[in-house]
N, C-alpha and C. Protein backbone atom coordinates (compact mmCIF):
# COMPACT_ATOMS: atom_id res chain seq x y z
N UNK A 1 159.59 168.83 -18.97
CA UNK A 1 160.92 169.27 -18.48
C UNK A 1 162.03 168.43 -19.08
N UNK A 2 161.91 167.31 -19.08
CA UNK A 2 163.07 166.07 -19.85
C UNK A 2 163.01 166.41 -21.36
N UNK A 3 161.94 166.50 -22.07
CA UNK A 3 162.06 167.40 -23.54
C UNK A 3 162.60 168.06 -23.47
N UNK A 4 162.39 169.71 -22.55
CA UNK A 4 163.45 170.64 -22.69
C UNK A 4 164.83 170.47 -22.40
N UNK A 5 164.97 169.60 -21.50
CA UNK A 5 166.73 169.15 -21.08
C UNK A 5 167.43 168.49 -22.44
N UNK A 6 166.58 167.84 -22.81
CA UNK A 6 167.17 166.81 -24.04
C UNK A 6 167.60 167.84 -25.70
N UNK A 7 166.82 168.86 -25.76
CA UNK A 7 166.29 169.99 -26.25
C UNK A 7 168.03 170.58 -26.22
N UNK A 8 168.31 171.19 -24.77
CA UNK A 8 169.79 172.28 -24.36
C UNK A 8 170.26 171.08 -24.90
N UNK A 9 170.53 170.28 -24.33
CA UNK A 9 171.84 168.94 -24.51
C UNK A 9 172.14 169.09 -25.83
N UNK A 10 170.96 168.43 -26.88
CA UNK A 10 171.24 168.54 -28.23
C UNK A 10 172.06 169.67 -29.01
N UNK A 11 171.45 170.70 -28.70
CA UNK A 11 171.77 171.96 -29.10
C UNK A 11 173.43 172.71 -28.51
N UNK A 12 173.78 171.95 -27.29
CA UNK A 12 174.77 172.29 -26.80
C UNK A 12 175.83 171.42 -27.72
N UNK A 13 175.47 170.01 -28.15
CA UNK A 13 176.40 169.29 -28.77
C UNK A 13 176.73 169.82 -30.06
N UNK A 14 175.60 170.66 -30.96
CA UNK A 14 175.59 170.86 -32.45
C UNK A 14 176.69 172.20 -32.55
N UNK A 15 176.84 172.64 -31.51
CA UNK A 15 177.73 173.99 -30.81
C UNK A 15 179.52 173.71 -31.12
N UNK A 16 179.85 174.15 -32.43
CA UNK A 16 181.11 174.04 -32.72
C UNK A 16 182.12 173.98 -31.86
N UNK A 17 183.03 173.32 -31.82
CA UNK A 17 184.27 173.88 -30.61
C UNK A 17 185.18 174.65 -30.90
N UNK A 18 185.53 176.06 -30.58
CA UNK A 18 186.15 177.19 -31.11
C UNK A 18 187.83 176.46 -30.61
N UNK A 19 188.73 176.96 -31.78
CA UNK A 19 190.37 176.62 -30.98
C UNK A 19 190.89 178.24 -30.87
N UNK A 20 191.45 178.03 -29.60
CA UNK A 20 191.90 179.28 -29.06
C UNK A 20 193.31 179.82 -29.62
N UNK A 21 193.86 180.43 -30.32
CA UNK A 21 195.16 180.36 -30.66
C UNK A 21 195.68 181.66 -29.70
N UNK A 22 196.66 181.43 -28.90
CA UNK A 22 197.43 182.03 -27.77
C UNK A 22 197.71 183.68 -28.79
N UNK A 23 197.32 184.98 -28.04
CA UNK A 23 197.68 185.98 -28.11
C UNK A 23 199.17 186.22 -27.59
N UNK A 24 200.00 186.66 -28.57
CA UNK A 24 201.35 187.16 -27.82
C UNK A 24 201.43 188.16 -26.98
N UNK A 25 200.97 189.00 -26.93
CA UNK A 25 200.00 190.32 -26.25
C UNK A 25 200.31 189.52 -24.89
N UNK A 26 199.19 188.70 -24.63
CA UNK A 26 198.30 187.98 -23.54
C UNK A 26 199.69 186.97 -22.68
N UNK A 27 200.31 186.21 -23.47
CA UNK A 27 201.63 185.51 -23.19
C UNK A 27 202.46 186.16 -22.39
N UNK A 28 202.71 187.47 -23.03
CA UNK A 28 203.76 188.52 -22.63
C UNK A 28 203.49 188.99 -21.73
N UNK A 29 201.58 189.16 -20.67
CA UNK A 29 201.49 189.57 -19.63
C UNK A 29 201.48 188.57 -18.78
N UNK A 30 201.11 187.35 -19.12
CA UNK A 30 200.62 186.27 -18.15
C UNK A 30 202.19 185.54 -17.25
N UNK A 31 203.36 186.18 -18.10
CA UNK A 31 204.61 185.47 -17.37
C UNK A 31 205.31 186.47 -16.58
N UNK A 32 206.07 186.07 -15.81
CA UNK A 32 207.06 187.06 -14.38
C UNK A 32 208.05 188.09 -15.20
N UNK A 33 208.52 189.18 -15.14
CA UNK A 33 209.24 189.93 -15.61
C UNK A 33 210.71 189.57 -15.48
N UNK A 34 211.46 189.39 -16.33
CA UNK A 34 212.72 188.89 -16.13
C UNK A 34 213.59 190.09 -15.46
N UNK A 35 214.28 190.05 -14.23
CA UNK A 35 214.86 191.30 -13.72
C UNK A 35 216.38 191.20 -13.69
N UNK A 36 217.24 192.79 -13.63
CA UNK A 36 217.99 192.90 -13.89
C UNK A 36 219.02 192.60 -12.53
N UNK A 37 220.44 192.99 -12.19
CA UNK A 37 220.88 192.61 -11.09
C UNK A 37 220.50 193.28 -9.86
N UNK A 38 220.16 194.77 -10.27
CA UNK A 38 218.92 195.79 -9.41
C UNK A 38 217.97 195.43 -8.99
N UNK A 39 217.22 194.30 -9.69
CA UNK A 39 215.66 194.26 -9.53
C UNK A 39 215.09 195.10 -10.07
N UNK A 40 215.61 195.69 -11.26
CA UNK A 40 214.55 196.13 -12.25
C UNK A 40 214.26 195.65 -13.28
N UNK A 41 213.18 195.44 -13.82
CA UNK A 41 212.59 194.92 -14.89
C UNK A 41 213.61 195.04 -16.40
N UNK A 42 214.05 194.04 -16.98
CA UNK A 42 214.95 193.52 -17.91
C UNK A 42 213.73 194.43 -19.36
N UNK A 43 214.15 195.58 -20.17
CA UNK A 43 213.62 195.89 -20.86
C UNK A 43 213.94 195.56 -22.60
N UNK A 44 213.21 195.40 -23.70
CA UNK A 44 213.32 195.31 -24.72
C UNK A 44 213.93 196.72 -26.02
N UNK A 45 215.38 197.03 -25.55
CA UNK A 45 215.79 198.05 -26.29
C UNK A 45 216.88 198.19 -25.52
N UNK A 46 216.88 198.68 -24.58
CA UNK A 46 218.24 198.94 -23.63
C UNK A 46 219.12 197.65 -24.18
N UNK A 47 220.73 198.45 -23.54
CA UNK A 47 221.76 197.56 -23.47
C UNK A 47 221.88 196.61 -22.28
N UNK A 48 222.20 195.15 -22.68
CA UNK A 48 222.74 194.51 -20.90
C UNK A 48 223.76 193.70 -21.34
N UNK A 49 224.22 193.61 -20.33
CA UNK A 49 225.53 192.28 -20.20
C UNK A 49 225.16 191.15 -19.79
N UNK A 50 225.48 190.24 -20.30
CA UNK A 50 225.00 188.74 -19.48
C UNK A 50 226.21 188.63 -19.15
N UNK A 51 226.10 188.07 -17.52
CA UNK A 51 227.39 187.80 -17.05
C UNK A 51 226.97 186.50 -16.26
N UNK A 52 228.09 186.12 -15.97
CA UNK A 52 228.05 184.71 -15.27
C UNK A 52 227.62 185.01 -13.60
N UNK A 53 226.92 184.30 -13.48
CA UNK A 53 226.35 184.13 -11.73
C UNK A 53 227.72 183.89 -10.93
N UNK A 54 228.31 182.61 -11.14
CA UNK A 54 229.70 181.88 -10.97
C UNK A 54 230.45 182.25 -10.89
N UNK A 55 231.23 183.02 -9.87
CA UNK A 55 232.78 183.52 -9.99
C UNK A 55 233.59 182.66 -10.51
N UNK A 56 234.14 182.86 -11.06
CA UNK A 56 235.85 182.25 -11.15
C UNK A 56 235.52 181.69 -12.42
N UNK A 57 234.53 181.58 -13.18
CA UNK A 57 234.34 180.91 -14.22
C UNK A 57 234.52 181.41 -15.83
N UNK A 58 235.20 182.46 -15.83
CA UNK A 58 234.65 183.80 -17.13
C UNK A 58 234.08 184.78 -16.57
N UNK A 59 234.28 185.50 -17.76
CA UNK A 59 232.82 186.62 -17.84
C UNK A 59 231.89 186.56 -18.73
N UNK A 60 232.24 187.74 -19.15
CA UNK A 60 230.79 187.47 -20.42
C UNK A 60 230.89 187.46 -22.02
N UNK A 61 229.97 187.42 -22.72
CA UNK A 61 229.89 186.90 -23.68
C UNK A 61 230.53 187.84 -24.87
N UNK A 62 230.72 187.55 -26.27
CA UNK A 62 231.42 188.62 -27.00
C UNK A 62 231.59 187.49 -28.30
N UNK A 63 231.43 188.49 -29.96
CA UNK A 63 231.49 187.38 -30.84
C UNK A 63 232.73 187.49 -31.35
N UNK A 64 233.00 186.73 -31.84
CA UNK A 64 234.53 186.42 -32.49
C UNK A 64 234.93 185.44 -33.46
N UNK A 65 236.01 185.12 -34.32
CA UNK A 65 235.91 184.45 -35.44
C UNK A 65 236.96 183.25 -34.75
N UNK A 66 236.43 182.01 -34.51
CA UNK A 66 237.20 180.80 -33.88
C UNK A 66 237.34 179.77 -34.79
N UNK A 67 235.99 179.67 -34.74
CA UNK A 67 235.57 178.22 -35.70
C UNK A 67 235.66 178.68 -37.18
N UNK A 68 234.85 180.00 -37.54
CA UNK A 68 234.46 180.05 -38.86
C UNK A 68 235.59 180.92 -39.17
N UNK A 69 236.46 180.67 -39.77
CA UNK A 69 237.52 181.71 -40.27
C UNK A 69 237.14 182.66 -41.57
N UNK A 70 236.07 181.84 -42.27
CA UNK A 70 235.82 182.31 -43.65
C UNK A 70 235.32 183.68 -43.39
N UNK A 71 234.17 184.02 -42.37
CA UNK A 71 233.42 185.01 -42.56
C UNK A 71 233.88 186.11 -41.96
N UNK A 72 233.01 187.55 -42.70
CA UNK A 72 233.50 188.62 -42.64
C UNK A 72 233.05 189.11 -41.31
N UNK A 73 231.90 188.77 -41.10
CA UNK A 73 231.53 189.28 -39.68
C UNK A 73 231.88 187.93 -38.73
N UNK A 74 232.12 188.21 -36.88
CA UNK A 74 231.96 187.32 -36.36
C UNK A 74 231.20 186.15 -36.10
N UNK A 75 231.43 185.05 -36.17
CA UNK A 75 230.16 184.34 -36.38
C UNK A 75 229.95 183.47 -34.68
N UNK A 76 231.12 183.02 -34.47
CA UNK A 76 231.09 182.07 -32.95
C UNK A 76 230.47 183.51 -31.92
N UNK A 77 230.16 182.86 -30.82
CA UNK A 77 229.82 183.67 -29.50
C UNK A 77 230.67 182.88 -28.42
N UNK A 78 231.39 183.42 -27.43
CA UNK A 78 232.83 183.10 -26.94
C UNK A 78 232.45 183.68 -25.31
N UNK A 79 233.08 183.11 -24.49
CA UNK A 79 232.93 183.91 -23.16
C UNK A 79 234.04 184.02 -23.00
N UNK A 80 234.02 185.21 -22.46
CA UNK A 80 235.36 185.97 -21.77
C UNK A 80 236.50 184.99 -20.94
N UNK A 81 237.07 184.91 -20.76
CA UNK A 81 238.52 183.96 -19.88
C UNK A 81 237.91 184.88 -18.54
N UNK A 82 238.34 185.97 -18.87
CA UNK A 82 238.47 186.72 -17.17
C UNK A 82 237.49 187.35 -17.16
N UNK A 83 237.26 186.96 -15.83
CA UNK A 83 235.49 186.94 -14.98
C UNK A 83 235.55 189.10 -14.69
N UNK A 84 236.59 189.95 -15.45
CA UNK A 84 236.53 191.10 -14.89
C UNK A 84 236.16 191.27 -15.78
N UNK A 85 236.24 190.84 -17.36
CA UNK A 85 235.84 191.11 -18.55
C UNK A 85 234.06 190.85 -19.09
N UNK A 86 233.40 191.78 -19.20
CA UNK A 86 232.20 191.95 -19.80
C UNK A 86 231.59 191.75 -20.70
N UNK A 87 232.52 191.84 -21.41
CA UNK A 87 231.86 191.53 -23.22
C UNK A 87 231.58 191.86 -23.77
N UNK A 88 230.62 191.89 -24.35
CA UNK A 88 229.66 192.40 -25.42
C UNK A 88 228.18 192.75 -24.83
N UNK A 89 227.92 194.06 -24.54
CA UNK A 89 226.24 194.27 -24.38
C UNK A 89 225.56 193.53 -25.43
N UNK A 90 224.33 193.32 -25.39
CA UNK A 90 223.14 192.52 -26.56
C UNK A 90 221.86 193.55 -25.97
N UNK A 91 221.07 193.64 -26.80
CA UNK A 91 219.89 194.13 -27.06
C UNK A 91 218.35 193.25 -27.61
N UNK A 92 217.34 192.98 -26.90
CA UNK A 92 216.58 191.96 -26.98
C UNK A 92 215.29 192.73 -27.55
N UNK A 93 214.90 191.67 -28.45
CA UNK A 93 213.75 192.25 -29.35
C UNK A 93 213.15 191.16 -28.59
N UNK A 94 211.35 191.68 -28.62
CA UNK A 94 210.43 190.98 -28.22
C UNK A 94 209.52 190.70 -29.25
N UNK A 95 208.70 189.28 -29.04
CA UNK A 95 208.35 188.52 -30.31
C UNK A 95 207.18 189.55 -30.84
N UNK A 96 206.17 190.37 -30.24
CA UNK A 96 205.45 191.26 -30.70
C UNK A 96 206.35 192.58 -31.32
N UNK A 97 207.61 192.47 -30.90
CA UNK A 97 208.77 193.56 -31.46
C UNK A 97 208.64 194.92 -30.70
N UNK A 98 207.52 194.96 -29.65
CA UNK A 98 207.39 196.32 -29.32
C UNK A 98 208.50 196.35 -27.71
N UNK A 99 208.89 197.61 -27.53
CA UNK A 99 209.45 197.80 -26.61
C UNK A 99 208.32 197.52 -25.26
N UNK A 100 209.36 197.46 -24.18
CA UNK A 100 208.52 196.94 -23.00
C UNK A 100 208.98 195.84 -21.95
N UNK A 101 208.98 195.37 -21.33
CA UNK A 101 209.30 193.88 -20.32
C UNK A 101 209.04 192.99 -21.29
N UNK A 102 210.93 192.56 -21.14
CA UNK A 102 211.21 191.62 -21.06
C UNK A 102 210.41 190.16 -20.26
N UNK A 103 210.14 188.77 -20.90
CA UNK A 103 209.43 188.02 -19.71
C UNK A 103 209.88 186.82 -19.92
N UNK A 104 209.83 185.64 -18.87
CA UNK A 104 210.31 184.75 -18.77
C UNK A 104 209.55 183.99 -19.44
N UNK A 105 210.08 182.79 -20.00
CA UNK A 105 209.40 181.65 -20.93
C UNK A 105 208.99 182.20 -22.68
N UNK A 106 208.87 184.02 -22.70
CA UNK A 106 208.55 184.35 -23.85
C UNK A 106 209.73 184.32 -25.09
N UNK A 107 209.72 184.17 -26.23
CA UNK A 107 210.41 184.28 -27.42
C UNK A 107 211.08 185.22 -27.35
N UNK A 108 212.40 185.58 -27.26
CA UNK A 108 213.15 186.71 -27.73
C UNK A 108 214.28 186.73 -28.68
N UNK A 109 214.68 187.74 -29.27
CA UNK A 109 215.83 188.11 -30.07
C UNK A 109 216.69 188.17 -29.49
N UNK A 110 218.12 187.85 -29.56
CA UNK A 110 219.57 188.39 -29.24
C UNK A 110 220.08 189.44 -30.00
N UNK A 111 220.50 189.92 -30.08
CA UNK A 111 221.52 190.95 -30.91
C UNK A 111 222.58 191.60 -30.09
N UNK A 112 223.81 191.17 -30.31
CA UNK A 112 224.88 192.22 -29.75
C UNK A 112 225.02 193.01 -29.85
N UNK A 113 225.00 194.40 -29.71
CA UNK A 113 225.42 195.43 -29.25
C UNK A 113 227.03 196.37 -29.93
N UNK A 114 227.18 196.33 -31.26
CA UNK A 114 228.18 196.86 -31.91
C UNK A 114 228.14 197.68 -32.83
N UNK A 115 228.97 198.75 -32.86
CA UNK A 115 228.59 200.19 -33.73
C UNK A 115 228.95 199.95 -34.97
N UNK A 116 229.63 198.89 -35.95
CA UNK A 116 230.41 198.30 -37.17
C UNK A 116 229.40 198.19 -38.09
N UNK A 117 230.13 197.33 -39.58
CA UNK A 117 228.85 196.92 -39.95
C UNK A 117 228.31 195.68 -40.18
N UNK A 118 229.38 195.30 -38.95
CA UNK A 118 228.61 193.97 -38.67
C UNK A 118 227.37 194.39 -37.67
N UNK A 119 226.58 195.16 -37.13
CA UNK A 119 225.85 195.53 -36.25
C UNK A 119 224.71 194.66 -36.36
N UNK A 120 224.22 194.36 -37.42
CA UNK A 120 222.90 193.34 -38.10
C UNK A 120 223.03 192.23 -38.07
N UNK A 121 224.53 191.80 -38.03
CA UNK A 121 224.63 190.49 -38.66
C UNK A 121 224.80 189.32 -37.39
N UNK A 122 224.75 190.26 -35.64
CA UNK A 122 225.16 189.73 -34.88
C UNK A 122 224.16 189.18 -33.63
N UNK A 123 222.79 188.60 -34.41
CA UNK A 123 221.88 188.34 -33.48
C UNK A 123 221.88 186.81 -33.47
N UNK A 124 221.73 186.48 -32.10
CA UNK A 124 222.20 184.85 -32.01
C UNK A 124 220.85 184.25 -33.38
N UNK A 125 221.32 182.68 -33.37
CA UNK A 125 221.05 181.83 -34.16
C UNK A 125 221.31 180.64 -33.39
N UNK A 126 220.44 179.45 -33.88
CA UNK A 126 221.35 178.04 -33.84
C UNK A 126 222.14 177.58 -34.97
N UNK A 127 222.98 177.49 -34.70
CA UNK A 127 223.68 177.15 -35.75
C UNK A 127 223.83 175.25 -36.18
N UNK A 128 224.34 175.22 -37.40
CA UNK A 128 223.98 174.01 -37.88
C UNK A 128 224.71 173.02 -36.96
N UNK A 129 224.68 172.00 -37.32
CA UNK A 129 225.06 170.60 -36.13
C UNK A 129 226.45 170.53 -36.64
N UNK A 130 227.48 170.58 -35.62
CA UNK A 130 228.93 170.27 -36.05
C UNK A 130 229.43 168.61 -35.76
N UNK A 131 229.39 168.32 -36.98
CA UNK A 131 229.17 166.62 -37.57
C UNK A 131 230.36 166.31 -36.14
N UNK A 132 231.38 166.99 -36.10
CA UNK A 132 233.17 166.73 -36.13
C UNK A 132 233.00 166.74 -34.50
N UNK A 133 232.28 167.93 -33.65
CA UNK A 133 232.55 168.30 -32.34
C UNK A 133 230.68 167.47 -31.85
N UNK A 134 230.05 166.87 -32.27
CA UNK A 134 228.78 166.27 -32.06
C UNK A 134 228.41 166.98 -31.29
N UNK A 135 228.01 168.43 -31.83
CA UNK A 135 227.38 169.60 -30.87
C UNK A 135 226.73 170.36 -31.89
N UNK A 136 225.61 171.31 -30.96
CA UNK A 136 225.19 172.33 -31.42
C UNK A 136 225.64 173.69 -31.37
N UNK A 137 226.11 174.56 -31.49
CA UNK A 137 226.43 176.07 -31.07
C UNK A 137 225.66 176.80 -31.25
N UNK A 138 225.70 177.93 -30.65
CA UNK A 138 225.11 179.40 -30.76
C UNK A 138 225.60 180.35 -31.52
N UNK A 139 225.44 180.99 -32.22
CA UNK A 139 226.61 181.46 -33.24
C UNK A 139 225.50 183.03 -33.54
N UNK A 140 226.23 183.85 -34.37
CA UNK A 140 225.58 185.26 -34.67
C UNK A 140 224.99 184.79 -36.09
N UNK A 141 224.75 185.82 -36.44
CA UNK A 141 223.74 185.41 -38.33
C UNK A 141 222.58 185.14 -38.21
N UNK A 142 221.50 185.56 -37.19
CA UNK A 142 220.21 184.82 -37.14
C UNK A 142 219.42 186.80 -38.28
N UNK A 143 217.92 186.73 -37.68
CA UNK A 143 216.93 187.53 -38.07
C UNK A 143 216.32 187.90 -37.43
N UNK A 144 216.38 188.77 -37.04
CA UNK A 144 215.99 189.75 -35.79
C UNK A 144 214.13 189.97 -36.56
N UNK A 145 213.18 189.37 -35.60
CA UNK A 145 212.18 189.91 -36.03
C UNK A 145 211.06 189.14 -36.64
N UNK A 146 210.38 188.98 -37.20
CA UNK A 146 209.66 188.26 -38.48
C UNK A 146 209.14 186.86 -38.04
N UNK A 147 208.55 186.44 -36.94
CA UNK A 147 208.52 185.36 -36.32
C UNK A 147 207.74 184.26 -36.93
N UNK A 148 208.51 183.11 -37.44
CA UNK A 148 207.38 181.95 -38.44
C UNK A 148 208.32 181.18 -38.23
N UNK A 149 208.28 180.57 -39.60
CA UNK A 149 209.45 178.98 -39.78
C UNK A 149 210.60 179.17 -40.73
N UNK A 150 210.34 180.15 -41.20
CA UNK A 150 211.87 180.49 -41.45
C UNK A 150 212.83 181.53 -40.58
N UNK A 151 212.16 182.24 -39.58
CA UNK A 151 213.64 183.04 -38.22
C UNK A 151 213.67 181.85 -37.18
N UNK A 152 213.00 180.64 -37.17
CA UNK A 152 212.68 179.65 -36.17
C UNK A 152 213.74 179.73 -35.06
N UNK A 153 215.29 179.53 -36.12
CA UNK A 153 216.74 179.20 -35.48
C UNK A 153 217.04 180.53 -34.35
N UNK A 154 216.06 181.58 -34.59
CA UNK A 154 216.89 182.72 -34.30
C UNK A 154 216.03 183.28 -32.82
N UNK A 155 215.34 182.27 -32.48
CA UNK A 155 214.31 182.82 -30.88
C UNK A 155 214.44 181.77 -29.81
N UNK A 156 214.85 182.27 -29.01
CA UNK A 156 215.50 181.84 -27.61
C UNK A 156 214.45 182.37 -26.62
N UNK A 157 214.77 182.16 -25.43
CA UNK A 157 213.57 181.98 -24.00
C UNK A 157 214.51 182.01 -22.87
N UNK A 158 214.10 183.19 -22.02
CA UNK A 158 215.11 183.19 -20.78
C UNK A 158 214.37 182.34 -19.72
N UNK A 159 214.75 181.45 -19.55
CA UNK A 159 213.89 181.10 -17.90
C UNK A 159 214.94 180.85 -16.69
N UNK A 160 213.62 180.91 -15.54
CA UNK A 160 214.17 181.43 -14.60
C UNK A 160 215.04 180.03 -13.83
N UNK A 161 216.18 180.05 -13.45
CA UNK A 161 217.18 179.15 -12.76
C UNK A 161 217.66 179.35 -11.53
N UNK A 162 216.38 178.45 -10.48
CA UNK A 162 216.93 179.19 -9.30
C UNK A 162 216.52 180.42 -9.01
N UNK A 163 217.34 180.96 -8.38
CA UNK A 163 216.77 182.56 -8.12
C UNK A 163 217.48 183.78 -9.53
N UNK A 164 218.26 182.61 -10.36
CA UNK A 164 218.88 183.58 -11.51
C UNK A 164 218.20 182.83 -12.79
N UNK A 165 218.97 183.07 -14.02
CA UNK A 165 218.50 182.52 -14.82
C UNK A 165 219.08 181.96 -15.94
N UNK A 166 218.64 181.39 -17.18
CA UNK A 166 219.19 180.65 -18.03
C UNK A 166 218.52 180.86 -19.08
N UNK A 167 219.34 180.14 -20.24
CA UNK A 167 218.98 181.01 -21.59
C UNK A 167 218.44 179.20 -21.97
N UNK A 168 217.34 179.32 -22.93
CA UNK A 168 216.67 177.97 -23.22
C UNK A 168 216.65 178.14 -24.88
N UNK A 169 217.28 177.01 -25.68
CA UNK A 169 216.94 176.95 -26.92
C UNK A 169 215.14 176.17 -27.10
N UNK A 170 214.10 176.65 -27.76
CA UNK A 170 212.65 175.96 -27.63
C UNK A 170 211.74 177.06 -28.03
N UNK A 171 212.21 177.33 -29.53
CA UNK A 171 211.35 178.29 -29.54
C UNK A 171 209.89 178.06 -29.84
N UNK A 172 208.95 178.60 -30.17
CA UNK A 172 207.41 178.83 -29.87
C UNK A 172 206.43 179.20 -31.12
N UNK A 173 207.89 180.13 -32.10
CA UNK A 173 207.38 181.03 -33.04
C UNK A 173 207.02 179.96 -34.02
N UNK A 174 206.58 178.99 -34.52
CA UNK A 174 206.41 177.77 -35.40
C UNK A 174 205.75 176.66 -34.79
N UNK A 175 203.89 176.52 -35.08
CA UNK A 175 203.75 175.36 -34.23
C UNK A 175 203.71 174.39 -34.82
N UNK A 176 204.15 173.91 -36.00
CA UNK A 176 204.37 172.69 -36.55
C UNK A 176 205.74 172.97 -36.74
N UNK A 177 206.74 173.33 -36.56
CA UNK A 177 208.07 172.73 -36.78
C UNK A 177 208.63 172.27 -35.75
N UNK A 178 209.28 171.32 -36.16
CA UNK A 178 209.89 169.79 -35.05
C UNK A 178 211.30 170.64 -34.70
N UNK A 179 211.35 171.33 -33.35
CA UNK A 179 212.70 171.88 -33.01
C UNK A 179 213.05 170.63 -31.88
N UNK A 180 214.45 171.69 -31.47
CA UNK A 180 215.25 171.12 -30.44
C UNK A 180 214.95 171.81 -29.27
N UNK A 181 214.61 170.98 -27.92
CA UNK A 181 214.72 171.97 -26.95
C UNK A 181 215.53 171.47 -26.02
N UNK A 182 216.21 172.47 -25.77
CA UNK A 182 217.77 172.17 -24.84
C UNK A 182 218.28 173.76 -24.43
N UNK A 183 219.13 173.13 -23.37
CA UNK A 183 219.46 174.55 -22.18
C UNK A 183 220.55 174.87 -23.00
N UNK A 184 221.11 176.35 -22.97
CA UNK A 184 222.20 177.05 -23.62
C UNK A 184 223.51 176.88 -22.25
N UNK A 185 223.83 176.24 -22.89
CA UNK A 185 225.38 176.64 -21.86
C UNK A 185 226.60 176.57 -22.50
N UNK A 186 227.71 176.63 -21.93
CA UNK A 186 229.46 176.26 -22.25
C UNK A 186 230.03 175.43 -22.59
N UNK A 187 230.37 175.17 -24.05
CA UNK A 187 231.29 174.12 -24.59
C UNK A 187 232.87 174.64 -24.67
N UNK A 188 233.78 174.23 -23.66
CA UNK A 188 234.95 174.33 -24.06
C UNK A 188 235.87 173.16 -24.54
N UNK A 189 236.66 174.20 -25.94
CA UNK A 189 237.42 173.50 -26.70
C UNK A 189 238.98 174.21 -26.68
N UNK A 190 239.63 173.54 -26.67
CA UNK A 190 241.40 173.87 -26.45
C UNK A 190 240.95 175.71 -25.57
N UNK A 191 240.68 175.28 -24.51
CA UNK A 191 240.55 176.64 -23.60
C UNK A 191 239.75 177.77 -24.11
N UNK A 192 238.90 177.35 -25.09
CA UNK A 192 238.13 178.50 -25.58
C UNK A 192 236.37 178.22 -25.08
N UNK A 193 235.80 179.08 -24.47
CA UNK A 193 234.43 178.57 -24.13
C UNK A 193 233.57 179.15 -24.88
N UNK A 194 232.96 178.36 -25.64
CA UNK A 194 232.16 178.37 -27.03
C UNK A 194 230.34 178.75 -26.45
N UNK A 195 229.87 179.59 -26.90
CA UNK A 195 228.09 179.29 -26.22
C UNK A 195 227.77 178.33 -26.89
N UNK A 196 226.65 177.04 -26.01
CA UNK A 196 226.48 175.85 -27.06
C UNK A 196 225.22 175.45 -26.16
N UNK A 197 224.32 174.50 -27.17
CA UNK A 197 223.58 173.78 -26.38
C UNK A 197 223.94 172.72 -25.79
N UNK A 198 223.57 172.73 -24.78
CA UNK A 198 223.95 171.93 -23.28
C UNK A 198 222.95 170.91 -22.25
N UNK A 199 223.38 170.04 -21.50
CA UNK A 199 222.72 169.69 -20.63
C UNK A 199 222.98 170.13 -19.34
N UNK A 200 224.22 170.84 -18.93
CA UNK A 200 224.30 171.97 -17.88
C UNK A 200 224.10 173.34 -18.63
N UNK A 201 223.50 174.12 -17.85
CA UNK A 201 223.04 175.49 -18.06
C UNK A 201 224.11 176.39 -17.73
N UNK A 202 224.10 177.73 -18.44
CA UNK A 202 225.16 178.17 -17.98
C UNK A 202 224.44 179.60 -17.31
N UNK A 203 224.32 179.43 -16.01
CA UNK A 203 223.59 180.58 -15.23
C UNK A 203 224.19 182.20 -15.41
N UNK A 204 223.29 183.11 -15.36
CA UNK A 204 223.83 184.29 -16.04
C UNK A 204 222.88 184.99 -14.79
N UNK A 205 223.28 186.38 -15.16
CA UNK A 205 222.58 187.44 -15.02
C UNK A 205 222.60 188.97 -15.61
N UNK A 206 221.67 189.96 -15.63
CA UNK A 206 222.15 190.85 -16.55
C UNK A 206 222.06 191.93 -15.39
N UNK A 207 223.07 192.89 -16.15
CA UNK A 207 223.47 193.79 -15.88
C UNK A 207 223.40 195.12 -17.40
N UNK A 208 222.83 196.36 -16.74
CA UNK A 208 222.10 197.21 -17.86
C UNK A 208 223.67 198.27 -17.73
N UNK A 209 223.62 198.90 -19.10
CA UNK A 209 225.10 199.20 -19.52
C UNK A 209 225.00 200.45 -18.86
N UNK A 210 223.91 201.49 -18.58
CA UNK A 210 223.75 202.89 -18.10
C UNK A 210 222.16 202.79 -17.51
């Protein structure tokens, strides 16, 4: 009997150890559905508004040319002054790209929501480090799609804040590249509120356009 035990043991040790590499599939079911101000499930195609939880604070989001004067399309992302003002709908691609629930902690796309031809050019990004304002921003110009180490800058993560939620720079799509992970919130400069990475969060919620 101790032969045969010694026998499994051996044979159990010579037994390769398989590495599991995470299904996005599997990711995308295993987390909570991010919901809308209804309580319906936040979908990947529809239009929404992110709006502020916070009265009195703004509204919502919308791109515009502040910082970067050079470019043809908008490049900054800006929140509204007045909390009646909406913004800009965005449209969220999911890291498998297929339509479906939206989910918390998973990789997603931004893209605003504009009929121009800037329409492509307006899916968030991180944008480079501003030497001058010792910040990061959120800015439009990313790549909707294509998930590795070169769209890295361009996949964001909603998680949940409280009973609402927050937008998280930390993306997933690259497991050897050395990112930043930090909460998305509000940098204001001469009265303009810039989207930026933050150590306060800037709590949102969505609202679906129809």
């Amino acid at each position: 009997m101790n032969t045969l035990l010694l026998l499994f043991s051996l044979s159990l040790s010579i037994i390769p150890f398989t590495l599991c590499v995470p299904n996005p599939s599997r990711i995308l079911l295993s987390s909570s559905p991010v919901l809308d101000i209804n309580g319906d499930k936040v979908q990947a195609g529809p239009n929404y508004f992110i709006l502020p939880v916070i009265r009195g604070k703004g509204g919502g989001l919308y791109p515009s040319n502040v910082k970067q004067h050079n470019s043809t399309c908008p490049r900054d992302i800006i929140q509204e002054t007045d909390e009646v003002q909406q913004g800009l709908p965005v449209v969220f691609t999911r890291l498998d790209a297929k339509k479906g629930v939206v989910r918390v902690s998973t990789d997603v796309n931004v893209r605003f929501y504009t009929p121009t031809i800037c329409a492509r050019e307006t899916i968030w990004k991180l944008g480079a480090y501003d030497e001058k304002l010792k910040q990061y921003f959120v800015v439009t110009g990313g790549v909707e799609g294509n998930p590795g180490p070169k769209t890295v800058g361009s996949w964001f993560k909603i998680e949940e804040f409280g009973s609402d939620y927050k937008f998280v720079f930390c993306p997933s799509v690259c497991k050897f590249c050395k990112v930043i992970c930090k909460d998305v919130g509000i940098f204001t400069k001469d009265g303009v509120r810039f989207l930026a990475l933050s150590d306060t969060p800037f709590k949102v919620m969505f609202k679906k356009t129809f």
